[in-house]
Protein backbone atom coordinates (compact mmCIF):
# COMPACT_ATOMS: atom_id res chain seq x y z
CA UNK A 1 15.02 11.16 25.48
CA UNK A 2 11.89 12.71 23.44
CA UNK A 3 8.66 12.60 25.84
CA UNK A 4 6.74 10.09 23.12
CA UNK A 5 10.22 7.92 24.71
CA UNK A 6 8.80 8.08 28.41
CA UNK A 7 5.55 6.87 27.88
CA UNK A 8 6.33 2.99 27.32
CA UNK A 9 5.02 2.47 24.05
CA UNK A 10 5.85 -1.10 22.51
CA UNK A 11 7.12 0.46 19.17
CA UNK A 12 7.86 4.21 20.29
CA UNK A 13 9.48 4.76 16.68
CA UNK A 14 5.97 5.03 15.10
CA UNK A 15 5.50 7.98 16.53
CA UNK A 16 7.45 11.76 16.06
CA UNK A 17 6.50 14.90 17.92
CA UNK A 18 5.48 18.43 16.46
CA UNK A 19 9.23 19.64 17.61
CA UNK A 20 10.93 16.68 15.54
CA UNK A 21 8.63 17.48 11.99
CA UNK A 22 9.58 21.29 12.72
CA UNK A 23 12.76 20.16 13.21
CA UNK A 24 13.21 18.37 9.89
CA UNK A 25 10.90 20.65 7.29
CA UNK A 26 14.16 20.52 5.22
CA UNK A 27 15.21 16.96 5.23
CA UNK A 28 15.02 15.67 1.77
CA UNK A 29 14.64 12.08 2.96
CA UNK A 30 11.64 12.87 4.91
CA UNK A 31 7.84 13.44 3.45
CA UNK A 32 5.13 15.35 5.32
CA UNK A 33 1.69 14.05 4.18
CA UNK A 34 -1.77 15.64 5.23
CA UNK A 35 -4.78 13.49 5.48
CA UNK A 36 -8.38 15.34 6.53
CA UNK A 37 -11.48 14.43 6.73
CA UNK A 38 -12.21 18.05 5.93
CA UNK A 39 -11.01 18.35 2.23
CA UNK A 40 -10.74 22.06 2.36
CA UNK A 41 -8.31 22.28 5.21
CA UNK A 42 -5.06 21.50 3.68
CA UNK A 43 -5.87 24.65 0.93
CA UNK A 44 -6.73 26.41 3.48
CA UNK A 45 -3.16 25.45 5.47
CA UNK A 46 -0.86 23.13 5.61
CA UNK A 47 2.25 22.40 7.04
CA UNK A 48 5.24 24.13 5.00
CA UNK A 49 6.50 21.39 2.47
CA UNK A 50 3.82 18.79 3.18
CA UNK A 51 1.74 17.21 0.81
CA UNK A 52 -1.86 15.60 0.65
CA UNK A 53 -3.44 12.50 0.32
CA UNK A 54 -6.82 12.86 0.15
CA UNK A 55 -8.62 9.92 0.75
CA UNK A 56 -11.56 9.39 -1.52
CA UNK A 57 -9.60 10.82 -4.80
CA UNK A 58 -6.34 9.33 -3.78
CA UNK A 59 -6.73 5.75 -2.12
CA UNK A 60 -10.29 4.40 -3.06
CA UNK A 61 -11.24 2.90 -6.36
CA UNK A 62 -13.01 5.58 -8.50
CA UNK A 63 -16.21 2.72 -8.99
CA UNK A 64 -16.38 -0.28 -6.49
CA UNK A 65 -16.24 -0.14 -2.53
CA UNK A 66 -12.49 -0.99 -2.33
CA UNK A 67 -8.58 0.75 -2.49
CA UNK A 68 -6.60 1.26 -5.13
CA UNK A 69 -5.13 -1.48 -7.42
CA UNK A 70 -1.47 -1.98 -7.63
CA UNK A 71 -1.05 0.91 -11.04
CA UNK A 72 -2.90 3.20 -9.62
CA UNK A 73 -1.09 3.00 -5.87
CA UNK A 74 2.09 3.00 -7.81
CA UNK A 75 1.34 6.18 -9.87
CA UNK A 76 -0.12 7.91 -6.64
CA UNK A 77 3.86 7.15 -4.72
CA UNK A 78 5.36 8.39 -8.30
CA UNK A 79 3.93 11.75 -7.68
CA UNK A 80 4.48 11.91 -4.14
CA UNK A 81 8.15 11.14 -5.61
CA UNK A 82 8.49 8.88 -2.61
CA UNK A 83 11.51 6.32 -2.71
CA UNK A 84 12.74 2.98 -1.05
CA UNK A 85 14.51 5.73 1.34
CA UNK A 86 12.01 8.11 1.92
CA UNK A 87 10.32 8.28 5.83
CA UNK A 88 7.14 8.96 5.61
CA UNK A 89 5.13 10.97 8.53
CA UNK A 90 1.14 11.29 8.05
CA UNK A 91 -0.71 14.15 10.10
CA UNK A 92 -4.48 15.40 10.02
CA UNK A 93 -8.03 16.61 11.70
CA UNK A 94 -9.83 14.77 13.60
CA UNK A 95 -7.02 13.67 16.20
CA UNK A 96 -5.44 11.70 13.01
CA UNK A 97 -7.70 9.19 12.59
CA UNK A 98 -7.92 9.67 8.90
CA UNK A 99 -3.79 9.67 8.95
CA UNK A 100 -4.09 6.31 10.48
CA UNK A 101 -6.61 4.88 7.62
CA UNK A 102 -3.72 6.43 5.24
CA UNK A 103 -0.86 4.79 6.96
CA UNK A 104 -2.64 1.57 7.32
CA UNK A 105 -4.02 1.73 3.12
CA UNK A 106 0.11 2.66 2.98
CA UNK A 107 1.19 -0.65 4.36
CA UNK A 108 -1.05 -2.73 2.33
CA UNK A 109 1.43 -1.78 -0.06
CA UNK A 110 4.07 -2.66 1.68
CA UNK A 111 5.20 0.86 2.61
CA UNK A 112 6.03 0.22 6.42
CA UNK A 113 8.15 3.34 6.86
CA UNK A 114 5.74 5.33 7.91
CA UNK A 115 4.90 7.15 10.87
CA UNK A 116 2.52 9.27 12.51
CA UNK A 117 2.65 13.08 14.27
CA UNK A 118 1.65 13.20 17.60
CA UNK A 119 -1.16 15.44 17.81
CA UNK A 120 -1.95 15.92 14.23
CA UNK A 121 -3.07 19.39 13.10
CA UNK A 122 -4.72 20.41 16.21
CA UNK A 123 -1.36 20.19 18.33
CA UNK A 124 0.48 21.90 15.97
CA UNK A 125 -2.00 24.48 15.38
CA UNK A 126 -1.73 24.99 19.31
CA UNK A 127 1.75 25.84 19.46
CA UNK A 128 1.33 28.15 16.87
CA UNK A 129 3.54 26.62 14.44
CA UNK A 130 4.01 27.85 10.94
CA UNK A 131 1.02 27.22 8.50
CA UNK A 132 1.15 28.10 4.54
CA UNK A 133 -0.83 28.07 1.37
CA UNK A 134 2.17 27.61 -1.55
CA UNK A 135 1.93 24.81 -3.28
CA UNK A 136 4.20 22.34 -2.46
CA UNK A 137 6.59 21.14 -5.53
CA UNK A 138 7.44 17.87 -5.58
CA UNK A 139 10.22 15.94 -7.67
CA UNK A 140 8.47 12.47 -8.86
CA UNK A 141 9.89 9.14 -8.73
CA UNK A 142 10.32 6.44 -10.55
CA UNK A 143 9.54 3.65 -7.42
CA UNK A 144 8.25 0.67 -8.30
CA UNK A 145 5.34 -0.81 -6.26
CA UNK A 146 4.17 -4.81 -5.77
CA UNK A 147 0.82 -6.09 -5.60
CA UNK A 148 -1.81 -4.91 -2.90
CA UNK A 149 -1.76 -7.61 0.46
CA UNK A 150 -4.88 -7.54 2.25
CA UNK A 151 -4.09 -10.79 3.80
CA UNK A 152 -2.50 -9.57 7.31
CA UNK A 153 -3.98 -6.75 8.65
CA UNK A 154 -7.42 -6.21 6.48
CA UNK A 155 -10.33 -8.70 7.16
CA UNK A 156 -13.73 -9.61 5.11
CA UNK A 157 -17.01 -10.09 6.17
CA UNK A 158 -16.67 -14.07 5.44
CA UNK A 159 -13.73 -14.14 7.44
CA UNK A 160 -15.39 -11.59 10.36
CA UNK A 161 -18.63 -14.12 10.53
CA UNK A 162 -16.28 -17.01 10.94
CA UNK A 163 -14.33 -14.90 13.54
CA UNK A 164 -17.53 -14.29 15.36
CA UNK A 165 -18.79 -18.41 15.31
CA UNK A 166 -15.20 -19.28 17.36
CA UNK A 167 -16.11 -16.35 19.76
CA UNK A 168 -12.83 -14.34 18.70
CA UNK A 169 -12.13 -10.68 19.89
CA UNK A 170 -14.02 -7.68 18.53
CA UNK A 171 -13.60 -4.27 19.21
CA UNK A 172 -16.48 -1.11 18.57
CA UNK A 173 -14.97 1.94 17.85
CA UNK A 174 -18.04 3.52 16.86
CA UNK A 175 -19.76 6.09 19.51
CA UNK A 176 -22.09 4.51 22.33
CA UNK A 177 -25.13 5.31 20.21
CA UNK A 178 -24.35 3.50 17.58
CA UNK A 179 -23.07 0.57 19.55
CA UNK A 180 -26.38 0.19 21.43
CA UNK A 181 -28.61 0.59 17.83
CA UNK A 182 -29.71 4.14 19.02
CA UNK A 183 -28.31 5.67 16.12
CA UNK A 184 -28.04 3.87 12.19
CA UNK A 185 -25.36 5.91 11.52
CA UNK A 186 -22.22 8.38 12.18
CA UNK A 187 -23.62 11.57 14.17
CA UNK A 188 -23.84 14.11 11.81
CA UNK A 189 -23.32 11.74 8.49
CA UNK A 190 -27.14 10.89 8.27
CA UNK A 191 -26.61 10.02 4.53
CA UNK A 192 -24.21 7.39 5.69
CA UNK A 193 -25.72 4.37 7.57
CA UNK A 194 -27.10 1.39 8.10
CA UNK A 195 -30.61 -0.61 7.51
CA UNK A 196 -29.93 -2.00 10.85
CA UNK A 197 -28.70 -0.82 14.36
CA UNK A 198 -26.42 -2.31 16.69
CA UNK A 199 -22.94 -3.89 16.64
CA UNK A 200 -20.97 -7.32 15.60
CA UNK A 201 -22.01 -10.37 18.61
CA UNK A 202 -19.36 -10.19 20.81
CA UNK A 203 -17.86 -7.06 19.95
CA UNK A 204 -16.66 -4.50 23.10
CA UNK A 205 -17.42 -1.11 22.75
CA UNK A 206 -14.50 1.32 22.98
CA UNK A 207 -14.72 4.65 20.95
CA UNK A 208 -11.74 5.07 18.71
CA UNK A 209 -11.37 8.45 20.86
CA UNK A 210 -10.68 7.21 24.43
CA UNK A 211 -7.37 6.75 23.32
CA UNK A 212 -6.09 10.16 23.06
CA UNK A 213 -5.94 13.06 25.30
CA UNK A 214 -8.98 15.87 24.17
CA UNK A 215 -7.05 18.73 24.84
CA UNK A 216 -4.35 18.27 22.11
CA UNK A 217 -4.85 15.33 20.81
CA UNK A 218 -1.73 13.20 21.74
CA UNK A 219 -1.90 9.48 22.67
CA UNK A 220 -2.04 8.24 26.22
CA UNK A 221 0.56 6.99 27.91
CA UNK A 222 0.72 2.58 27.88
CA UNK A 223 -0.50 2.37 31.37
CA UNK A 224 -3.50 4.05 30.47
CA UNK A 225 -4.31 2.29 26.92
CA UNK A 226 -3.82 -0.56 28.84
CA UNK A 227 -6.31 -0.01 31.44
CA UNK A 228 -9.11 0.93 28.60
CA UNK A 229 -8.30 -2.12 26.39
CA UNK A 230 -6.68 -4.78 28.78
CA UNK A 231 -8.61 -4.17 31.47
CA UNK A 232 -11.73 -2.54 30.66
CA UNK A 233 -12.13 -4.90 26.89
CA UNK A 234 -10.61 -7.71 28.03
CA UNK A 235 -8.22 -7.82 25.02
CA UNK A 236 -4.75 -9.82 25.76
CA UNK A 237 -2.00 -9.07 23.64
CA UNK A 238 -1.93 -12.73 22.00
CA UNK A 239 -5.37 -12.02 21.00
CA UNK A 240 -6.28 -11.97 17.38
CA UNK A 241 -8.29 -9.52 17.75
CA UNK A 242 -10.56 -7.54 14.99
CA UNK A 243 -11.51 -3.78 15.04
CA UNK A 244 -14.44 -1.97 13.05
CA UNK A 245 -16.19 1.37 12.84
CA UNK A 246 -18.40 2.40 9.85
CA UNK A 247 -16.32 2.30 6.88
CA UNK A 248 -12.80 1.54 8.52
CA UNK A 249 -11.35 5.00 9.11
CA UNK A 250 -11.97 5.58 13.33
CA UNK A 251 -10.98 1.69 13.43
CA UNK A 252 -7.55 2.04 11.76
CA UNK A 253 -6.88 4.75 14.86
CA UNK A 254 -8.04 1.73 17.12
CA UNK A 255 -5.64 -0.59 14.53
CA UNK A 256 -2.80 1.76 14.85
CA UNK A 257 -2.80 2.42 19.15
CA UNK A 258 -3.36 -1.50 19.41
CA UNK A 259 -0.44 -2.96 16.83
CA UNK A 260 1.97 -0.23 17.51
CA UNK A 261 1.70 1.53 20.91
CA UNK A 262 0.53 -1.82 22.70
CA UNK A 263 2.76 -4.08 20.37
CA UNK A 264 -0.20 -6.83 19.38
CA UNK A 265 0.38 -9.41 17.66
CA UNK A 266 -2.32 -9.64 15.55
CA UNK A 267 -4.92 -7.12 14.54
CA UNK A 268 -6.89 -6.81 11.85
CA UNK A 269 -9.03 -4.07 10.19
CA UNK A 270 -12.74 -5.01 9.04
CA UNK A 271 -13.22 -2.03 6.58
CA UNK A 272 -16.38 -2.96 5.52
CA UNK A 273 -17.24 -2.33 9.05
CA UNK A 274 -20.93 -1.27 10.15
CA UNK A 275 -21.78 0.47 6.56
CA UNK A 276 -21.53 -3.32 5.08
CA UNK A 277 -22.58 -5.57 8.14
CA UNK A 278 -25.87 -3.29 9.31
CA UNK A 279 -26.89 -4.00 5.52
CA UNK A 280 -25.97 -7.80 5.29
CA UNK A 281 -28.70 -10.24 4.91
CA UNK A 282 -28.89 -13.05 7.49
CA UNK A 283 -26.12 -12.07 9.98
CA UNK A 284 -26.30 -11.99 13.22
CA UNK A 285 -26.74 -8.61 15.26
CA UNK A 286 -26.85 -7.33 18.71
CA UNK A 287 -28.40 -4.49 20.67
């Protein structure tokens, strides 16, 4: 039994270790992809035979605030020459959170055979696994992709205001400052925030980070993801229950440790998050 096995996740199969990606660098049926917040680092490194995703060229819409339509998505999985068969595994900086936001974009495609790296870059940087600069050659595809479905797991701010009238469940993912309205925006992205300071009514506060261990960047164990969102938000499994940041990246960690490694039923992502709500006119805010 792997060790991401012992820990009691819902849906353990999400998940592969830095062993089982070293392990399968050669399996044709399996396709590494890099996603950084730092677009530098995968020139400067990557994983042998794993590609990028970048996720401002590669998943946004080059004009308005929104992801790719369903020709552009479908050219993007053409050159990744991913199939029906292939199993996707997503890895980056920043304890994966923008490999989550890449996953989750992923599966509003319907591409569900994803999964993510335990540890991201920083664990296998750690064990001093095998970095290189070639270019990695891929063989495109010819897969065919449907229309974009925002309707499960991706929420609106119409839908997030009627959420918040019938007191539903909100989750914070954002830091402490810019829960409480200290800070308009992201620490360090001053170019980046808000007219307004403060979070969603309702909303707990639980920074996308608590759920991972700082030293290498792994997930806890249940038990413990339990205790911070069970027992310290007061968020039941049967909850519908929405999560935000500032533009839906740190959230679609939150989305990923909540749907997957806690197994709930319904969560949605509100990617318009903080950047779109802390400029709205006429809804409500606390502080």
């Amino acid at each position: 039994m792997s060790e991401i096995n012992t820990r009691g996740y819902r849906n353990p199969d999400r998940l592969v270790s830095t062993h089982w990606v070293a392990d399968h660098l050669e399996d044709s049926n399996v396709l590494i992809i890099e996603s950084n917040e730092d677009p530098l680092l995968y020139s400067a490194g990557h994983i042998p035979g794993a590609a990028e995703v970048d996720w401002t060229r590669d998943l946004n819409h080059p004009i308005r605030r929104d992801y790719l339509e369903q020709p552009e998505f479908e050219a993007l999985i053409q050159r990744l020459g991913i199939t029906p068969e292939t199993t996707i595994i997503f890895y980056g900086d920043r304890n994966n959170w923008w490999a989550t936001y890449s996953l989750w974009v992923f599966g509003l495609f319907g591409f569900h055979n994803t999964k993510i790296m335990d540890g991201g870059r920083i664990k296998w940087e750690k064990e001093g696994r095998p970095f290189t600069r070639e270019k990695t050659i891929l063989t495109p595809s010819t897969t065919t992709v449907g229309p974009r479905n925002d309707a499960e797991e991706r929420i609106f701010r119409d839908a997030v205001l009627a959420h918040v009238q019938e007191n539903g469940k909100l989750i914070d993912v954002r830091s402490p400052q810019e829960f409480s309205g200290e800070r308009t925006h992201m620490p360090d992205y001053p170019n980046e925030g808000a007219l307004r300071g403060g979070h969603i009514p309702g909303a707990a506060s639980v920074p996308w980070a608590k759920a991972v261990n700082s030293e290498d960047g792994t997930f806890l164990p249940l038990g413990q993801l339990q205790e911070l969102y069970n027992t310290g938000a007061k968020i039941e499994e049967s909850d519908d229950v929405v999560v935000y940041c500032r533009i839906g990246e740190r959230s679609s960690h939150t989305w990923f440790v909540l749907k997957y490694l806690l197994g709930y039923e319904k969560v949605r992502n509100y990617d318009g998050s903080w950047t779109e709500w802390g400029n709205l006119v006429g809804v409500p805010i606390e502080k």
